[in-house]
N, C-alpha and C. Protein backbone atom coordinates (compact mmCIF):
# COMPACT_ATOMS: atom_id res chain seq x y z
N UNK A 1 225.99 -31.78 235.00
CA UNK A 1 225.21 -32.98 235.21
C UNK A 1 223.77 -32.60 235.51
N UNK A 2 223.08 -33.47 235.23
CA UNK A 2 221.84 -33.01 235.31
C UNK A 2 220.77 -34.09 236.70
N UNK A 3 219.92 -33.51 237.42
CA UNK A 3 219.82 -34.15 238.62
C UNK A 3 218.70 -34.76 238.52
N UNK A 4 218.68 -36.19 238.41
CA UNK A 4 217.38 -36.95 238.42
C UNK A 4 216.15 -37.37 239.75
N UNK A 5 214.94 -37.22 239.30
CA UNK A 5 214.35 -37.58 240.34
C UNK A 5 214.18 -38.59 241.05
N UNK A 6 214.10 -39.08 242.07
CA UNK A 6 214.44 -40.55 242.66
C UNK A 6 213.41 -40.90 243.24
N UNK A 7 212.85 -42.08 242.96
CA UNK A 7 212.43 -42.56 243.56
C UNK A 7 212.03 -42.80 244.95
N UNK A 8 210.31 -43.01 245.34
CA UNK A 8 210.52 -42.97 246.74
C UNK A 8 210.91 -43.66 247.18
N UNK A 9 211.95 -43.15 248.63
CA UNK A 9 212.90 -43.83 249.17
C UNK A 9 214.09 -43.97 248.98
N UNK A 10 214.58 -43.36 247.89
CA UNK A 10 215.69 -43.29 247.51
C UNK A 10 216.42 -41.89 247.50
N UNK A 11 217.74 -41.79 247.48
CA UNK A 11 218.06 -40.49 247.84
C UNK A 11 218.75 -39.82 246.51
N UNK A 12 218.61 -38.68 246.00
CA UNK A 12 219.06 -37.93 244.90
C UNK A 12 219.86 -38.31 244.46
N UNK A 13 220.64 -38.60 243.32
CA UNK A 13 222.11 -39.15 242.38
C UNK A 13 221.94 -38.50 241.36
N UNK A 14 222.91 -37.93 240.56
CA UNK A 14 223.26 -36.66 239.73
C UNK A 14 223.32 -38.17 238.56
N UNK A 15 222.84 -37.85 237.34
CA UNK A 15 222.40 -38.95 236.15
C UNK A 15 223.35 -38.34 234.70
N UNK A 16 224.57 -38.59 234.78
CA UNK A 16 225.16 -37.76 233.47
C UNK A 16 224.76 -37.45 232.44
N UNK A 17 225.21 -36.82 231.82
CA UNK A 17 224.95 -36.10 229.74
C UNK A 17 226.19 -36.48 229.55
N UNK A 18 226.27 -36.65 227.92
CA UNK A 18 227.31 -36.77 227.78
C UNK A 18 228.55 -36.28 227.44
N UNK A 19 228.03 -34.61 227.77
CA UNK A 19 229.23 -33.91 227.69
C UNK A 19 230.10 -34.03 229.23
N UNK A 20 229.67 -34.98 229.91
CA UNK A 20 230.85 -35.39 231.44
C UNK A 20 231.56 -36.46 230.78
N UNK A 21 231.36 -37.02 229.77
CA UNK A 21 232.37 -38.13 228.93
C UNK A 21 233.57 -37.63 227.86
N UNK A 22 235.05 -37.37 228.28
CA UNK A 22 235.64 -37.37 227.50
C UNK A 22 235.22 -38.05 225.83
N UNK A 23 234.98 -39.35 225.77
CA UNK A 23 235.27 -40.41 225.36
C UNK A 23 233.10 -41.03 224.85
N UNK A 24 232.92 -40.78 223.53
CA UNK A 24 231.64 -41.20 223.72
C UNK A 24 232.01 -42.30 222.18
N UNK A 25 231.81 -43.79 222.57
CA UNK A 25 231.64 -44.50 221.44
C UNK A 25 230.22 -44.91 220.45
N UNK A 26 229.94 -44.81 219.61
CA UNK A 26 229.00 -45.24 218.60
C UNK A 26 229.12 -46.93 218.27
N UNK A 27 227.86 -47.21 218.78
CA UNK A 27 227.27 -48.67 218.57
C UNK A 27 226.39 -48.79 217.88
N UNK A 28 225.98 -49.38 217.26
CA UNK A 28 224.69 -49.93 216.10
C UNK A 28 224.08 -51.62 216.91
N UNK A 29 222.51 -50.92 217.17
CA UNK A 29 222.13 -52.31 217.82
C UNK A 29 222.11 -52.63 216.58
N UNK A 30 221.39 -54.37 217.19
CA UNK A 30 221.37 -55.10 216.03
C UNK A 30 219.91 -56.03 216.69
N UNK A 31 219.73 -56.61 214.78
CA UNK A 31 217.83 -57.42 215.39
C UNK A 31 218.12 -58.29 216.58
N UNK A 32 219.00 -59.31 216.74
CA UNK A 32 219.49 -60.12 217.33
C UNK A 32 219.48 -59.49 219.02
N UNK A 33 219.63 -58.52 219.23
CA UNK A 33 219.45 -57.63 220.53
C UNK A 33 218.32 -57.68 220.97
N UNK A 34 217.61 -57.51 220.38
CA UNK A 34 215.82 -57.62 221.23
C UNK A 34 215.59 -59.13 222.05
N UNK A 35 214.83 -58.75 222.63
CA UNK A 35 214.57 -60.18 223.56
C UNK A 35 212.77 -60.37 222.82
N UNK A 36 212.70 -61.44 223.77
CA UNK A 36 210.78 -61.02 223.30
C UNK A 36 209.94 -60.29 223.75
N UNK A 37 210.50 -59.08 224.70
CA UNK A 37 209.80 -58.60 224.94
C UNK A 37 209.81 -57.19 223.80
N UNK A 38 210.70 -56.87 223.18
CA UNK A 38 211.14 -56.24 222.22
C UNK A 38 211.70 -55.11 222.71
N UNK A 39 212.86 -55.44 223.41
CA UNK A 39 214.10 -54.26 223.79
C UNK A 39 214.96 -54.59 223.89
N UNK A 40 216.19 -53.85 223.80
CA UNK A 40 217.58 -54.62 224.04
C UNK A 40 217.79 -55.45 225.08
N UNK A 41 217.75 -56.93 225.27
CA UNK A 41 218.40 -57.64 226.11
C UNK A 41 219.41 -57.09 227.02
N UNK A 42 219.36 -57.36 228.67
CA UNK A 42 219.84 -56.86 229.19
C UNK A 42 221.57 -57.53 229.23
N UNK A 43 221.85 -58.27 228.91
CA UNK A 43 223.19 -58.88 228.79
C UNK A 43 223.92 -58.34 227.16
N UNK A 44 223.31 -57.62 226.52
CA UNK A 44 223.86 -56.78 225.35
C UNK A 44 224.48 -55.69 225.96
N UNK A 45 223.95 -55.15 227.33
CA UNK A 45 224.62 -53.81 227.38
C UNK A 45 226.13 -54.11 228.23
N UNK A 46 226.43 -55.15 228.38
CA UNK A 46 227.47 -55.47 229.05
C UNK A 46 228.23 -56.15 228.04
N UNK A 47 228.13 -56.61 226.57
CA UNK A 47 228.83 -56.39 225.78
C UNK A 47 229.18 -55.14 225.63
N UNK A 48 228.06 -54.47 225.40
CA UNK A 48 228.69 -53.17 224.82
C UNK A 48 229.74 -52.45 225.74
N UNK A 49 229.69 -52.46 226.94
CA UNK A 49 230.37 -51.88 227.83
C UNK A 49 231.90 -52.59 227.58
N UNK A 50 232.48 -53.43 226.91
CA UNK A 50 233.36 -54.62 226.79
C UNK A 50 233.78 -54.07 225.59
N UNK A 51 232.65 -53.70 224.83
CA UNK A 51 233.52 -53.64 223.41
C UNK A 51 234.17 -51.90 223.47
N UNK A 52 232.80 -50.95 224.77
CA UNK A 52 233.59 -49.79 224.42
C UNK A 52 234.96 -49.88 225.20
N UNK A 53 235.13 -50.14 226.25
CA UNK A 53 235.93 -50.66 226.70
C UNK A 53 237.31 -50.76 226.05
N UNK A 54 237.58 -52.04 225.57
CA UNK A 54 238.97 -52.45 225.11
C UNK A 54 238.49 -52.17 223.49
N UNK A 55 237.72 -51.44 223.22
CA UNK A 55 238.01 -51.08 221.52
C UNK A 55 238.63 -49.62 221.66
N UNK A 56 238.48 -48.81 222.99
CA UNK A 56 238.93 -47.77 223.09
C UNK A 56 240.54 -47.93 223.34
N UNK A 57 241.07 -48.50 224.23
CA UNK A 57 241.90 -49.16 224.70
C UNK A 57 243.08 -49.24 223.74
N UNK A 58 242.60 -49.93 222.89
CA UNK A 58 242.92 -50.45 221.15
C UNK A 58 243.47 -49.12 220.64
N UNK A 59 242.38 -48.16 220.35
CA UNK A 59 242.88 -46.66 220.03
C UNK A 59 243.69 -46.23 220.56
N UNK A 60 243.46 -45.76 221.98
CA UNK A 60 244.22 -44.82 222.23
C UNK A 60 245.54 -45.60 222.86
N UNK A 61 246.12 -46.63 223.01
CA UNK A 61 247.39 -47.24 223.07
C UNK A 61 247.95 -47.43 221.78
N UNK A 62 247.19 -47.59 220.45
CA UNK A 62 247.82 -48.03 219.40
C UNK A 62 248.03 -48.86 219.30
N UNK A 63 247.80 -50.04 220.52
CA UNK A 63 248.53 -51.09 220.79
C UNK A 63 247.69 -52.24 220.10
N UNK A 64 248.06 -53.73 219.77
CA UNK A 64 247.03 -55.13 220.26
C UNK A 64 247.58 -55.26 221.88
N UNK A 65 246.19 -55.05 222.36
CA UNK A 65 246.44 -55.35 224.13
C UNK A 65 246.62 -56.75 224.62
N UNK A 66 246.54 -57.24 223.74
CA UNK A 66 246.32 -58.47 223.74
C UNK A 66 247.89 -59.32 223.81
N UNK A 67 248.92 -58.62 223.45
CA UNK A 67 249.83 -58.79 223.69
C UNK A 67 251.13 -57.79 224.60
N UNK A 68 250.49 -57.43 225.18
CA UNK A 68 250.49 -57.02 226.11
C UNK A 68 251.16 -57.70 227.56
N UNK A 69 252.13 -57.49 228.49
CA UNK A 69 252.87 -58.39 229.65
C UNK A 69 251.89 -59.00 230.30
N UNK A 70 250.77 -58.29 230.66
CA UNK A 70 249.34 -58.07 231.27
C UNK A 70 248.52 -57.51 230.80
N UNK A 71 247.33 -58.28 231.05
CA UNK A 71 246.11 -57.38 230.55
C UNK A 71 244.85 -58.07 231.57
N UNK A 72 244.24 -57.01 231.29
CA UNK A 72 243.01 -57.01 231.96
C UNK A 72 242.15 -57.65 232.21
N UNK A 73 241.81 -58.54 233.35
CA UNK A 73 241.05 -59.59 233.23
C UNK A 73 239.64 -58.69 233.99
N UNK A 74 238.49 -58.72 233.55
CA UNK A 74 237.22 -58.73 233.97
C UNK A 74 236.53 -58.98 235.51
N UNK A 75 237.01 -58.30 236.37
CA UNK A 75 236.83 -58.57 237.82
C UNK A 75 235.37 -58.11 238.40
N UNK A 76 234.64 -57.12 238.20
CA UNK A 76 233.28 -56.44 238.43
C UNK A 76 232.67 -55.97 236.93
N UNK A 77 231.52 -56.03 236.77
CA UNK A 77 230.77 -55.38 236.22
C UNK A 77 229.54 -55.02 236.67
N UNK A 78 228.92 -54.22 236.70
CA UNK A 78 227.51 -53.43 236.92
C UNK A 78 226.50 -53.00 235.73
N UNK A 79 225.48 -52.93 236.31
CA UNK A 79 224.58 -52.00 234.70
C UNK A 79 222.99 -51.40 235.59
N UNK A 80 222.56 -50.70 235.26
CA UNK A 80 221.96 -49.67 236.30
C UNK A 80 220.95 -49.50 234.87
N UNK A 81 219.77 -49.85 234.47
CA UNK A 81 218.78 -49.81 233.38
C UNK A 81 218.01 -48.68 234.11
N UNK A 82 217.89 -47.35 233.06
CA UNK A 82 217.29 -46.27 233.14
C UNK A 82 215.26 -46.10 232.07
N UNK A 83 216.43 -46.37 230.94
CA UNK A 83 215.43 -46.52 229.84
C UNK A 83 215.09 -47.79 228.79
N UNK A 84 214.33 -47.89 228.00
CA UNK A 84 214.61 -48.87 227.30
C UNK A 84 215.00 -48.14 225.50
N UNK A 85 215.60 -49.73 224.73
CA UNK A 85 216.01 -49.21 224.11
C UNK A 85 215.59 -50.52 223.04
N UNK A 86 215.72 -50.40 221.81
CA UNK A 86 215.17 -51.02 220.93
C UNK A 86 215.90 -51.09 219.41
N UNK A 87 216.18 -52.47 218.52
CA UNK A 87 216.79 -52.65 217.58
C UNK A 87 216.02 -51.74 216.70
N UNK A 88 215.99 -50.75 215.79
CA UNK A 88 217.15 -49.93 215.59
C UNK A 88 218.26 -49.11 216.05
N UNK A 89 217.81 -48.83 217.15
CA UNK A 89 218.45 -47.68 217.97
C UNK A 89 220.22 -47.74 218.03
N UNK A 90 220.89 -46.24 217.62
CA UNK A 90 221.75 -46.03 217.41
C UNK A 90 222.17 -45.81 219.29
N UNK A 91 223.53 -46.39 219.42
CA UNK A 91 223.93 -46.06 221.00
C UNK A 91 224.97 -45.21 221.11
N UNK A 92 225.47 -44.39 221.81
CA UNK A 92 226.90 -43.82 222.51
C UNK A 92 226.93 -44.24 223.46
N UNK A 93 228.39 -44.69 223.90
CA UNK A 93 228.77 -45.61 225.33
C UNK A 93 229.74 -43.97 225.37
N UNK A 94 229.47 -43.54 226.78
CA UNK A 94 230.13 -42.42 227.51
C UNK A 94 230.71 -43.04 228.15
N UNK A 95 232.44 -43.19 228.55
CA UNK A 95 233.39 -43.76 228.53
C UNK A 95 234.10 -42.93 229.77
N UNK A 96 234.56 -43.30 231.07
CA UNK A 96 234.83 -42.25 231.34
C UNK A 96 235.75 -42.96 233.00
N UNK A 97 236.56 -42.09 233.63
CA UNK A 97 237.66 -43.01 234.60
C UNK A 97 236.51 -42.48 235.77
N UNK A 98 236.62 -43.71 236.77
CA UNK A 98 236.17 -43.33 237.85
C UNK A 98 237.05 -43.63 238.99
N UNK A 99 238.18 -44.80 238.94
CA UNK A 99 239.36 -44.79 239.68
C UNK A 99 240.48 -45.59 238.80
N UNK A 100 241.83 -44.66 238.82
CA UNK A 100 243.16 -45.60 238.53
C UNK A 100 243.85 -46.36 239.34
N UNK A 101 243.94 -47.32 239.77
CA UNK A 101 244.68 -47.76 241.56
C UNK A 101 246.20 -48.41 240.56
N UNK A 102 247.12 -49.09 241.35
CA UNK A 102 247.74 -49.40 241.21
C UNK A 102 248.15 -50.72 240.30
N UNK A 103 247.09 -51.43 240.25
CA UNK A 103 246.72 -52.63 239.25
C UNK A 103 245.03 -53.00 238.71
N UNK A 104 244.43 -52.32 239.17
CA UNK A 104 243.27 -51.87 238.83
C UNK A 104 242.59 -50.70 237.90
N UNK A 105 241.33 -50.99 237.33
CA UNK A 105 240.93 -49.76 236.98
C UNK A 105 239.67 -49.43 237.07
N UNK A 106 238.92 -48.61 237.43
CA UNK A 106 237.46 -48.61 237.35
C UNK A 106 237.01 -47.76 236.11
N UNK A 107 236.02 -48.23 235.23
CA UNK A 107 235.42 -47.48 234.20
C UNK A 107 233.62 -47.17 235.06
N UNK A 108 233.74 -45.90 234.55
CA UNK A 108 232.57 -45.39 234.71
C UNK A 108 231.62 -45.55 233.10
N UNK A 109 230.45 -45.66 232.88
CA UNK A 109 229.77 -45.92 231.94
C UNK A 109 228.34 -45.10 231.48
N UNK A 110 228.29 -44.62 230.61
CA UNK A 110 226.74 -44.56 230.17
C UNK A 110 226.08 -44.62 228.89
N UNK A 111 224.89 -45.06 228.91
CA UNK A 111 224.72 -45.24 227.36
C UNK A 111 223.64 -44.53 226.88
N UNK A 112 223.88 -43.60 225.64
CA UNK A 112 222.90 -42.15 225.53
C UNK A 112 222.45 -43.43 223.70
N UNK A 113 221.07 -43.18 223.52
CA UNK A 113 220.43 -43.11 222.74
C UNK A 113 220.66 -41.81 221.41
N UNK A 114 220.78 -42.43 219.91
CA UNK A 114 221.10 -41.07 219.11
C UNK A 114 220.12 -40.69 218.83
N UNK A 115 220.05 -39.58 218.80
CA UNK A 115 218.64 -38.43 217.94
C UNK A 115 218.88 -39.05 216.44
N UNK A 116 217.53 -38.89 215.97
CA UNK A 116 217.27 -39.18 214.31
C UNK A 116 218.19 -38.01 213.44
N UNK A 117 218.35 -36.99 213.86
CA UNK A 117 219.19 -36.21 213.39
C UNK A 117 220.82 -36.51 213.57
N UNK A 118 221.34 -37.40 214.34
CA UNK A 118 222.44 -37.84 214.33
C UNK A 118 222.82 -37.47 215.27
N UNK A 119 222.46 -36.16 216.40
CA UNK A 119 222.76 -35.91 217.50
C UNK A 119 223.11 -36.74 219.00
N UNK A 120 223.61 -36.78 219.87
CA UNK A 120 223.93 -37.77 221.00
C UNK A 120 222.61 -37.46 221.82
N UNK A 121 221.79 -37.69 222.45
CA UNK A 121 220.59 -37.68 223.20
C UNK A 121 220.80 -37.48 224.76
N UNK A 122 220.09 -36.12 224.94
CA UNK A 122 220.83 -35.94 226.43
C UNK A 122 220.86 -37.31 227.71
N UNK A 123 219.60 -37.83 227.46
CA UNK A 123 219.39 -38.93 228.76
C UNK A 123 220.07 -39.90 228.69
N UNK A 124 220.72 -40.37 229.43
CA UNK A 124 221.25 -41.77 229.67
C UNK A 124 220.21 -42.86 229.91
N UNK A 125 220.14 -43.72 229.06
CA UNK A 125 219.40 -45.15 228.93
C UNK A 125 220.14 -46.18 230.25
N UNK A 126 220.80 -46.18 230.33
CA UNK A 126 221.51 -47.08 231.28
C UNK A 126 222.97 -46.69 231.94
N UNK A 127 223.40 -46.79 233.15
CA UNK A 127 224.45 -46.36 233.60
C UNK A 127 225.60 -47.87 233.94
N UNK A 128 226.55 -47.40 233.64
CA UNK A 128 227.40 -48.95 234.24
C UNK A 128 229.05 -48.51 234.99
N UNK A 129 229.42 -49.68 235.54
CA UNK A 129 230.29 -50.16 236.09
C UNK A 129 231.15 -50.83 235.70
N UNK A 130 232.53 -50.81 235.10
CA UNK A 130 233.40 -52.02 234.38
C UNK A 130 234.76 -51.67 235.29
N UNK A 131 235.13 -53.04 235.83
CA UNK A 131 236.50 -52.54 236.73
C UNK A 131 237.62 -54.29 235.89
N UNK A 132 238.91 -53.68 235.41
CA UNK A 132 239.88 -54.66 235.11
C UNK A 132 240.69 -54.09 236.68
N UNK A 133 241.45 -55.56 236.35
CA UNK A 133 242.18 -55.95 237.39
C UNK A 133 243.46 -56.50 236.21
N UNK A 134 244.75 -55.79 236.30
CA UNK A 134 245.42 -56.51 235.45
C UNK A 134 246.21 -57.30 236.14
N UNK A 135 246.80 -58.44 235.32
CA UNK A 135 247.31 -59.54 235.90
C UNK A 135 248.74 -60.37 234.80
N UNK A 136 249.43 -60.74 235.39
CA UNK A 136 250.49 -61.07 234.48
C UNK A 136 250.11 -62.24 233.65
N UNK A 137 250.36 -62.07 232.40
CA UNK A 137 249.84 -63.28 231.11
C UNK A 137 250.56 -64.82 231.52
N UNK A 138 251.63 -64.92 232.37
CA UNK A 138 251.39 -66.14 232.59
C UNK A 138 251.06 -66.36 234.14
N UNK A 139 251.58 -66.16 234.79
CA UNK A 139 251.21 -66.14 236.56
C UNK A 139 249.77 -65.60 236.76
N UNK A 140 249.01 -65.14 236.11
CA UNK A 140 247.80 -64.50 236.17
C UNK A 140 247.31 -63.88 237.56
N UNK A 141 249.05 -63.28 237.93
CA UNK A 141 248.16 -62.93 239.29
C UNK A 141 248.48 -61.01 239.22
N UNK A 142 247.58 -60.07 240.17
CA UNK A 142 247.95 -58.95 239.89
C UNK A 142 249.44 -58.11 240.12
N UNK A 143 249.33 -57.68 238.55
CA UNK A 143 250.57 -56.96 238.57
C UNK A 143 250.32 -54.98 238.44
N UNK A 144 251.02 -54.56 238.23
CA UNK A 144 251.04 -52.89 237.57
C UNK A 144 250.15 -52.31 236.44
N UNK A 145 249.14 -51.81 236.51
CA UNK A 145 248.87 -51.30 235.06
C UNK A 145 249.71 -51.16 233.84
N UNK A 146 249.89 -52.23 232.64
CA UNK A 146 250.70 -51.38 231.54
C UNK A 146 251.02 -49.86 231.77
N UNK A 147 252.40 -49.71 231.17
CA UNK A 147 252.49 -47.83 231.23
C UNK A 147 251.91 -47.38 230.25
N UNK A 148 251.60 -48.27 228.99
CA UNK A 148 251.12 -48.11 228.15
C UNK A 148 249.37 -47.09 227.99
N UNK A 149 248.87 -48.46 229.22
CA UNK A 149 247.47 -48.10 229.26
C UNK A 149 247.51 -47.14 230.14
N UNK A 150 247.94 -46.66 230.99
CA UNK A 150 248.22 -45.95 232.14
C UNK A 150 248.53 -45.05 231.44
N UNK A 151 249.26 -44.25 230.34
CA UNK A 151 249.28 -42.88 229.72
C UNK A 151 247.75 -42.69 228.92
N UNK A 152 246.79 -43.81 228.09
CA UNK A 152 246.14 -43.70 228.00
C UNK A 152 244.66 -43.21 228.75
N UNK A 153 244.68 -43.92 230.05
CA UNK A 153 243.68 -43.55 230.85
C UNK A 153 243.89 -42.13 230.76
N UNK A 154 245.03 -41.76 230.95
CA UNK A 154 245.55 -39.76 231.33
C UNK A 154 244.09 -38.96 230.29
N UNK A 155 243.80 -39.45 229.44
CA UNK A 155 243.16 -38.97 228.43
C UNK A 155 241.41 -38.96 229.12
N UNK A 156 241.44 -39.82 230.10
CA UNK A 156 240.08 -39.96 230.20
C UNK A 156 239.74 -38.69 231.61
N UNK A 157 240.91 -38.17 232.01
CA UNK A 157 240.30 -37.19 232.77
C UNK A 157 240.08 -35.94 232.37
């Protein structure tokens, strides 16, 4: 990890690369992403965090989660803006466990900018927070992590 400088008043926090991400997904902004000030809208990166999210999910269960006993309802999200970023710009969402609890999950997040050469870009543009809470599809109240998803996470450490 590489150690960023902080701000005065603030105390040191280690800022990932994305070789601390098992798990790095490829996004394609789009024009529609810019705001007027001409950068990605800040409510795009919390899609993206959604789509890396349960598109990973998707993979590595094999599954539609969606049918599923339970699934994951959206309890916290966070987003921590480092850099800015701009329609063309190619993204990697660094994907990565920060706690498994018993019906919970916390995703750790970051989003690296691609090099013109196709490379992943060491700095993280933005850092995030995504925590499901799963819950039973009809009682909607919390139940067990799928075992399903729960062998999957195994992958993210």
């Amino acid at each position: 990890m590489t150690i960023q400088t902080p701000p005065a008043g603030r105390a040191a926090e280690t800022t990932p690369v994305p070789g601390d991400f098992r798990v790095l997904r490829r996004l394609e902004t789009r024009w529609a992403d810019n705001d007027v000030y001409q950068h990605v809208n800040n409510v795009v990166y919390y899609n993206w965090f959604d789509d890396a999210v349960n598109g990973w999910l998707i993979e590595a269960t094999r599954l539609d989660i969606r049918k599923l006993p339970a699934f994951g309802v959206v309890a916290e999200t966070s987003c921590r803006y480092l850099r800015e970023l701009s329609f063309p710009d190619v993204v990697h969402i660094g994907l990565g466990l920060e706690r498994h609890g018993r019906t919970s999950v916390v995703y750790r997040l970051a989003v690296f900018r691609e090099a013109a050469d196709g490379s992943v870009g060491e700095e993280a543009h933005a850092l995030g927070r995504f925590v499901h809470v799963y819950v039973d599809t009809v009682t909607r109240r919390p139940v067990p992590v799928p075992g399903a998803v729960g062998e999957a996470l195994s992958l993210l450490l």
